[in-house]
Protein backbone atom coordinates (compact mmCIF):
# COMPACT_ATOMS: atom_id res chain seq x y z
CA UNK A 1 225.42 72.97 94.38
CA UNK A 2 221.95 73.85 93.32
CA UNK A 3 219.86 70.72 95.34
CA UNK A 4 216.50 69.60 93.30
CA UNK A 5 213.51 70.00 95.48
CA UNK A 6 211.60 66.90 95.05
CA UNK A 7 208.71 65.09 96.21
CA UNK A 8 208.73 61.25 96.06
CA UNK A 9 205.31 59.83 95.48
CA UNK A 10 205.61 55.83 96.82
CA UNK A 11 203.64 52.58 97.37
CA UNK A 12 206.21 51.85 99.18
CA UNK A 13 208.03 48.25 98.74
CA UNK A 14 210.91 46.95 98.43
CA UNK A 15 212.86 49.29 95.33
CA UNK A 16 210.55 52.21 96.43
CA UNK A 17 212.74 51.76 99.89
CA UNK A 18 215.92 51.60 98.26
CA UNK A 19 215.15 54.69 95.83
CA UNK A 20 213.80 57.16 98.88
CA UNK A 21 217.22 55.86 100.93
CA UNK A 22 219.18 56.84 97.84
CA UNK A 23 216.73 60.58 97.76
CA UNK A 24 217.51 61.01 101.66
CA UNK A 25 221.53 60.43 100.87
CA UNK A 26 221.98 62.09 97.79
CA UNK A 27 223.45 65.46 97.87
CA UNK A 28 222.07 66.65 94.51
CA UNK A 29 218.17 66.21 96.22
CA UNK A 30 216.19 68.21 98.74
CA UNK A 31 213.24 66.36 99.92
CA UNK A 32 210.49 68.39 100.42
CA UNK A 33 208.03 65.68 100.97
CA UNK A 34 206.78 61.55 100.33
CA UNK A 35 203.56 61.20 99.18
CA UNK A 36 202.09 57.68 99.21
CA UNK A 37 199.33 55.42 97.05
CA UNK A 38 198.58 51.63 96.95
CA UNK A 39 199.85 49.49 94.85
CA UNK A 40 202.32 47.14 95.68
CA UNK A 41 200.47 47.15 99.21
CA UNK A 42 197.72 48.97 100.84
CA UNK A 43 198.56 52.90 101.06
CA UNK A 44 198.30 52.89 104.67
CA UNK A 45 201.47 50.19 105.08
CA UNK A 46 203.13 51.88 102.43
CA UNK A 47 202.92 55.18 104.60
CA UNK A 48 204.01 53.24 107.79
CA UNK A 49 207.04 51.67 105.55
CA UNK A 50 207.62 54.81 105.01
CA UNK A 51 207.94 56.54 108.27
CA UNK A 52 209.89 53.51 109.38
CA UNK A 53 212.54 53.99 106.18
CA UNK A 54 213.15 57.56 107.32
CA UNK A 55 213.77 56.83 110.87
CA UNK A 56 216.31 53.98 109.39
CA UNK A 57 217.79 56.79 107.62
CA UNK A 58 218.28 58.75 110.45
CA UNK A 59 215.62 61.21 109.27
CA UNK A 60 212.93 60.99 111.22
CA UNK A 61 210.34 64.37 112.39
CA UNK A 62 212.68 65.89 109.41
CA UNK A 63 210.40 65.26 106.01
CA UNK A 64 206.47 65.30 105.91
CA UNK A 65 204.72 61.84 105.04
CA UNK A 66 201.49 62.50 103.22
CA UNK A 67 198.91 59.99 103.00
CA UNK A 68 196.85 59.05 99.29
CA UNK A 69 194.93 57.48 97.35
CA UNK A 70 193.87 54.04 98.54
CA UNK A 71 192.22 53.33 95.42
CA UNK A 72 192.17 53.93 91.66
CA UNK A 73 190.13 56.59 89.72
CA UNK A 74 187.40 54.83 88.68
CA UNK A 75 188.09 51.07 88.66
CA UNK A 76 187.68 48.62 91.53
CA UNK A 77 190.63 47.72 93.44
CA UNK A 78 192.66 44.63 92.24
CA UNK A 79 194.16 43.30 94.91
CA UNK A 80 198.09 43.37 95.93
CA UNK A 81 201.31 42.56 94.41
CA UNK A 82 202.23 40.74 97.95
CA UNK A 83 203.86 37.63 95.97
CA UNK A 84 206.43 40.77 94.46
CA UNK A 85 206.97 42.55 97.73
CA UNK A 86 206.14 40.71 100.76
CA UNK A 87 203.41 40.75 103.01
CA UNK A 88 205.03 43.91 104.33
CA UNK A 89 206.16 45.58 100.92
CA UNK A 90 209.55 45.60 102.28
CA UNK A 91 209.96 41.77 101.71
CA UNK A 92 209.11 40.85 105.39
CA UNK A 93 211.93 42.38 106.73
CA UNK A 94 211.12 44.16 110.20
CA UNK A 95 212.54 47.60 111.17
CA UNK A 96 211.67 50.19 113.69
CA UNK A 97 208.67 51.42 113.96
CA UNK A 98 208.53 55.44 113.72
CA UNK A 99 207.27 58.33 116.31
CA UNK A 100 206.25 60.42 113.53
CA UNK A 101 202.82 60.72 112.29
CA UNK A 102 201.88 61.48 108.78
CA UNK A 103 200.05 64.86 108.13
CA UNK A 104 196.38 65.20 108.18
CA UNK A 105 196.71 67.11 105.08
CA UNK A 106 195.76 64.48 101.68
CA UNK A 107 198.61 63.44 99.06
CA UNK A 108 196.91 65.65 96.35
CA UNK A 109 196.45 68.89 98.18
CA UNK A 110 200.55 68.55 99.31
CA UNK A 111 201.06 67.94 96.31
CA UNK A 112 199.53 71.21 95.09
CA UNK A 113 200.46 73.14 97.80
CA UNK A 114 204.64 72.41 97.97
CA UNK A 115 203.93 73.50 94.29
CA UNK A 116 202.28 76.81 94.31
CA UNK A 117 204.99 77.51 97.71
CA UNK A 118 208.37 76.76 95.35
CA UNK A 119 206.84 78.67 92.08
CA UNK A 120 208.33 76.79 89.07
CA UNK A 121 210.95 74.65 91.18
CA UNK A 122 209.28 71.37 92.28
CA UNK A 123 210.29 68.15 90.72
CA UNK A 124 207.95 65.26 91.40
CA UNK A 125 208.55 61.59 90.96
CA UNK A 126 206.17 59.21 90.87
CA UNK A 127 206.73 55.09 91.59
CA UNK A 128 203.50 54.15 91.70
CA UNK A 129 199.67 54.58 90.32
CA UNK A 130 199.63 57.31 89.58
CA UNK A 131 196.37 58.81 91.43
CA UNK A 132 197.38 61.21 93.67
CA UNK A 133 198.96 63.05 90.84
CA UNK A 134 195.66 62.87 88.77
CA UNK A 135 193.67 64.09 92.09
CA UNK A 136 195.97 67.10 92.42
CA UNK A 137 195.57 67.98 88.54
CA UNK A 138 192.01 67.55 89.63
CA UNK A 139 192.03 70.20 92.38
CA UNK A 140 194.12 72.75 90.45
CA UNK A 141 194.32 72.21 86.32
CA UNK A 142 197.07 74.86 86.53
CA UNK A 143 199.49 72.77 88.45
CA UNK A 144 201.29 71.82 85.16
CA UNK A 145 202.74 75.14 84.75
CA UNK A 146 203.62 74.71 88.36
CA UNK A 147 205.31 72.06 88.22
CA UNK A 148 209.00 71.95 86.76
CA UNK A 149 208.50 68.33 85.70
CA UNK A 150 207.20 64.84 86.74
CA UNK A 151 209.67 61.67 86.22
CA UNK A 152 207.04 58.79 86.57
CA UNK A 153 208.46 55.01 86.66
CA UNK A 154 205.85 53.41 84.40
CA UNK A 155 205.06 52.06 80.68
CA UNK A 156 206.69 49.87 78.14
CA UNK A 157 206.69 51.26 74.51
CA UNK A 158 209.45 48.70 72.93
CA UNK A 159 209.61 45.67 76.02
CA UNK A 160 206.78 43.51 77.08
CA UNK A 161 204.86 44.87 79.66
CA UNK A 162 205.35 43.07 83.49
CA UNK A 163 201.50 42.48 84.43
CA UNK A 164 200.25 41.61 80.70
CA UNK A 165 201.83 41.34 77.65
CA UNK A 166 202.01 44.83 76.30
CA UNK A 167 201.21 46.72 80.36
CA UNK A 168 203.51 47.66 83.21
CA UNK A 169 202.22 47.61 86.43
CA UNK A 170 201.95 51.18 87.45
CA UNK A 171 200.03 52.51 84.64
CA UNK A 172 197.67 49.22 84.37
CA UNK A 173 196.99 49.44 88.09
CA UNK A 174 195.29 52.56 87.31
CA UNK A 175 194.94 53.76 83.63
CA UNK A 176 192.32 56.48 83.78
CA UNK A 177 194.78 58.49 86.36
CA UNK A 178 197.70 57.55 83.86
CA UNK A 179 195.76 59.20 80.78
CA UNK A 180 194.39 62.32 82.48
CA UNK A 181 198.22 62.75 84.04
CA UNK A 182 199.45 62.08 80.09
CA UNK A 183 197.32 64.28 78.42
CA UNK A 184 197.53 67.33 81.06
CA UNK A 185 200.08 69.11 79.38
CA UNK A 186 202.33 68.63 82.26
CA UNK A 187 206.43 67.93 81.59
CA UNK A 188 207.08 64.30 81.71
CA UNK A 189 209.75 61.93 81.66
CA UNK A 190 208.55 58.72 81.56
CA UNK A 191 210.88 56.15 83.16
CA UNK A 192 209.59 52.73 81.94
CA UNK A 193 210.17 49.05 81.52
CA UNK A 194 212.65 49.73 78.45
CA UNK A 195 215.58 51.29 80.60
CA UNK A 196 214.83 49.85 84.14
CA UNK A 197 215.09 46.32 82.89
CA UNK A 198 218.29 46.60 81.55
CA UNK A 199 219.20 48.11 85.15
CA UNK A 200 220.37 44.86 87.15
CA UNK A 201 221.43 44.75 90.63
CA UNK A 202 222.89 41.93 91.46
CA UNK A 203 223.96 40.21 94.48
CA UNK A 204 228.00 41.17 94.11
CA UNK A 205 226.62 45.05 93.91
CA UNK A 206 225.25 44.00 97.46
CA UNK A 207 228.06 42.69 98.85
CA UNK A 208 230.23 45.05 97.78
CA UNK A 209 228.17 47.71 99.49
CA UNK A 210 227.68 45.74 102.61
CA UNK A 211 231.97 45.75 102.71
CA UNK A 212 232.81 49.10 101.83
CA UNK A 213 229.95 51.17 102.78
CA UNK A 214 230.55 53.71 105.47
CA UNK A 215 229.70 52.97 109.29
CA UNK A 216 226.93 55.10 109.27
CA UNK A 217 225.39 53.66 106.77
CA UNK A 218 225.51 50.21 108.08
CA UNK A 219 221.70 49.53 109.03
CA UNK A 220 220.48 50.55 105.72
CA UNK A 221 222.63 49.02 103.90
CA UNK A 222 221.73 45.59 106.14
CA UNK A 223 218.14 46.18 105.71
CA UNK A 224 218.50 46.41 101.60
CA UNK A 225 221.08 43.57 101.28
CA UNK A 226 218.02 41.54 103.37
CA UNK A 227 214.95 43.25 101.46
CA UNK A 228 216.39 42.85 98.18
CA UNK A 229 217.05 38.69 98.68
CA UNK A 230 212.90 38.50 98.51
CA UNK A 231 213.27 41.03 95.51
CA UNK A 232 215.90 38.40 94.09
CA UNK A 233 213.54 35.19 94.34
CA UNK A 234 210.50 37.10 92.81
CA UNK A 235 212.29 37.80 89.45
CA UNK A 236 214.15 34.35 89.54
CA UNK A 237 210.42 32.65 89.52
CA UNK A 238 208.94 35.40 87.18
CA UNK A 239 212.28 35.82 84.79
CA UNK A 240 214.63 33.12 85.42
CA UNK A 241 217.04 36.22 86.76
CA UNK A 242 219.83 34.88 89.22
CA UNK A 243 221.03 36.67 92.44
CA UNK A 244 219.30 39.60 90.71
CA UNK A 245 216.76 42.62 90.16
CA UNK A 246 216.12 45.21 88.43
CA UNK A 247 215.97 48.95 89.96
CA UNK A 248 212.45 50.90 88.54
CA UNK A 249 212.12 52.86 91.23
CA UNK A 250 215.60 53.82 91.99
CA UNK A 251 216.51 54.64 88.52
CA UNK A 252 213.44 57.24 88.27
CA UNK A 253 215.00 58.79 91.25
CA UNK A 254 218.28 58.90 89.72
CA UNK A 255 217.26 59.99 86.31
CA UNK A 256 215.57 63.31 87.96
CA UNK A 257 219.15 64.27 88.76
CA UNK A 258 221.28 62.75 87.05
CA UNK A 259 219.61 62.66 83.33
CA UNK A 260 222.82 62.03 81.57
CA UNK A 261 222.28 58.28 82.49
CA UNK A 262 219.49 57.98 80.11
CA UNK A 263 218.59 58.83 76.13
CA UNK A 264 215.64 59.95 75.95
CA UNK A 265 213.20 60.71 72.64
CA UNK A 266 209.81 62.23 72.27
CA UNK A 267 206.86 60.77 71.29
CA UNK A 268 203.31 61.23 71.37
CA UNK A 269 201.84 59.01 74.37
CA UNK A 270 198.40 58.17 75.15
CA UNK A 271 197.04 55.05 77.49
CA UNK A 272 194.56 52.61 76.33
CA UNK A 273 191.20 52.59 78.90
CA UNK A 274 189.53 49.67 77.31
CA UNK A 275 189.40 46.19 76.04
CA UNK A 276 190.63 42.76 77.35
CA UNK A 277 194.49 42.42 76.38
CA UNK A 278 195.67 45.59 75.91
CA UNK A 279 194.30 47.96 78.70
CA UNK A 280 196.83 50.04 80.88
CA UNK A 281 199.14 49.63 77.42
CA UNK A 282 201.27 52.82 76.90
CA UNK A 283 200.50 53.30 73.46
CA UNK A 284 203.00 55.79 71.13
CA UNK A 285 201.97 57.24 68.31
CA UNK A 286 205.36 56.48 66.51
CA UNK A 287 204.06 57.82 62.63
CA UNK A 288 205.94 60.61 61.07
CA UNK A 289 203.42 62.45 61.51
CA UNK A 290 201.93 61.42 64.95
CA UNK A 291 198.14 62.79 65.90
CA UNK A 292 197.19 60.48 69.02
CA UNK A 293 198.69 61.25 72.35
CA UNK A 294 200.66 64.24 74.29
CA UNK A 295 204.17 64.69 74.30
CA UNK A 296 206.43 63.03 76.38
CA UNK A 297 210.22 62.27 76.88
CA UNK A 298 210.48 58.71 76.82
CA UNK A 299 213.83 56.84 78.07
CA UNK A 300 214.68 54.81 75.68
CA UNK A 301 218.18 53.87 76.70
CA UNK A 302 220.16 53.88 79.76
CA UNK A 303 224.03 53.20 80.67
CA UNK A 304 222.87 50.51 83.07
CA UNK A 305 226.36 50.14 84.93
CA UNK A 306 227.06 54.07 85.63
CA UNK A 307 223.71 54.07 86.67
CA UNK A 308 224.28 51.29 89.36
CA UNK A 309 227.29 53.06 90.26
CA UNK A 310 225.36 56.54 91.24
CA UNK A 311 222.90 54.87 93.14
CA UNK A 312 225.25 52.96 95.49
CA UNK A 313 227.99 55.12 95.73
CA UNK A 314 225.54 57.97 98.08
CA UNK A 315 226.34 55.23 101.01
CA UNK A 316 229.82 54.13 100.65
């Protein structure tokens, strides 16, 4: 089996744990690095969640953690989505702390450097802002012929948005970087609110795992049956959901290898910079003739329940 050699780029809460744990157990992946931003928390606890995920996994010294962005493009930092995540980003659950270190070397120069070193063969997905991928196209314009493609969780074309009524959280929490990443040319899929909120786990899929998942696998499967319960009052508050959540950041993972899940259509994509209601909006140029925007593979449909499936079944 041909493994995909993949970088995970994180602000790492609670689905962002559960989609590296399923990218550190899945066979298909080889994970050549994590990269992390803000935005669910501060970048420096989502690098310390992170270190402390792969020493859950059993991982630990094995995978480079490379430290971002703290802060968007050009715009002021807006505070924390603590009320989504926890005041941890792993919703206040407390596992080990790590012995490794992250690198001294920046998100953005890893990021161009595991690129030029694998020639044509890096696959990057992004869960959060998506700055540190705009700071690498920064350092090295050519890195989208470098890169094989970028799966970014982000954007709502046909769905409300999740932070205003047309804007998901990722590309709102930093636009500019959004845009530039966009319009570089680069090959995206873009993973967004119209597949990942029809992808619902649910407290059954929990204990389920928690009963048949293999002995090995029994702390991480404790710590996301615990994580996910904050995960599970969030969107009961925000969406009336019971006993359960949807997976953005795990599906992205899973659509990088497994695309089959998804149906996917291009369109011409830009992001909107300005204005009071609609900034951060994903806007698609959806004429027969579209002008406005690059073009990008869009999920626009996902089996939800085979989807599910893939994702748990790397720790049974």
């Amino acid at each position: 089996m041909t493994r995909t050699k993949m970088i995970i780029d994180a602000d790492t809460g609670i689905d962002d744990a559960l989609a590296i744990l399923y990218g550190l157990k899945s066979p298909k992946i080889e994970l050549e690095g994590i990269t992390t931003v803000f935005g669910n928390i501060p970048v420096e606890q989502a690098t310390d969640n992170t270190l402390r995920i792969l020493k859950l996994a059993g991982r630990e010294n094995e995978i480079p953690v490379s430290q971002g962005a703290s802060g968007p493009l050009v715009r002021t930092l807006d505070g924390f989505a603590t009320h989504v995540h926890g005041g941890n980003g792993i919703g206040d659950v407390e596992i080990p702390t790590s012995s490794q270190r992250r690198i001294e070397e920046p998100a953005a120069d890893f990021i161009v450097r595991k690129a030029e070193e694998l020639k044509g063969e890096l696959v990057i997905v992004a869960m959060g802002r998506l700055t540190n991928i705009a700071h690498a196209l920064q350092k090295d314009p050519g890195l989208t012929a470098k890169v094989k493609r970028l799966y970014v969780m982000g954007g709502a074309i046909n769905v409300p948005g999740n932070v205003t009524p047309v804007s998901e959280a990722n590309i709102w929490g930093d636009p500019e970087a959004a845009d530039l990443v966009i319009q570089s040319g680069m090959p995206i899929t873009l993973v967004g609110l119209d597949v990942t909120m029809k992808t619902m786990l649910s407290q059954s899929h929990l204990d389920s795992l928690r009963r048949l998942s293999k002995p090995e696998n029994e702390a991480v499967v404790d710590f996301i049956y615990r994580s996910m319960q904050y995960y599970f009052d969030f969107y009961r508050e925000a969406n009336a959901y019971r006993e359960c959540a949807p997976m953005h950041d795990p599906l992205t993972v899973l659509v990088a290898v497994e695309p089959g899940v998804v149906r996917t259509q291009t369109m011409h994509l830009s992001v909107e910079c300005g204005g009071e209601h609609c900034v951060g909006m994903t806007v698609a140029d959806l004429r027969r003739k579209p002008s406005v925007g690059s073009p990008v593979q869009v999920c626009v449909d996902v089996d939800a329940q085979q989807a599910i499936d893939m994702l748990l079944e790397v720790f049974l």
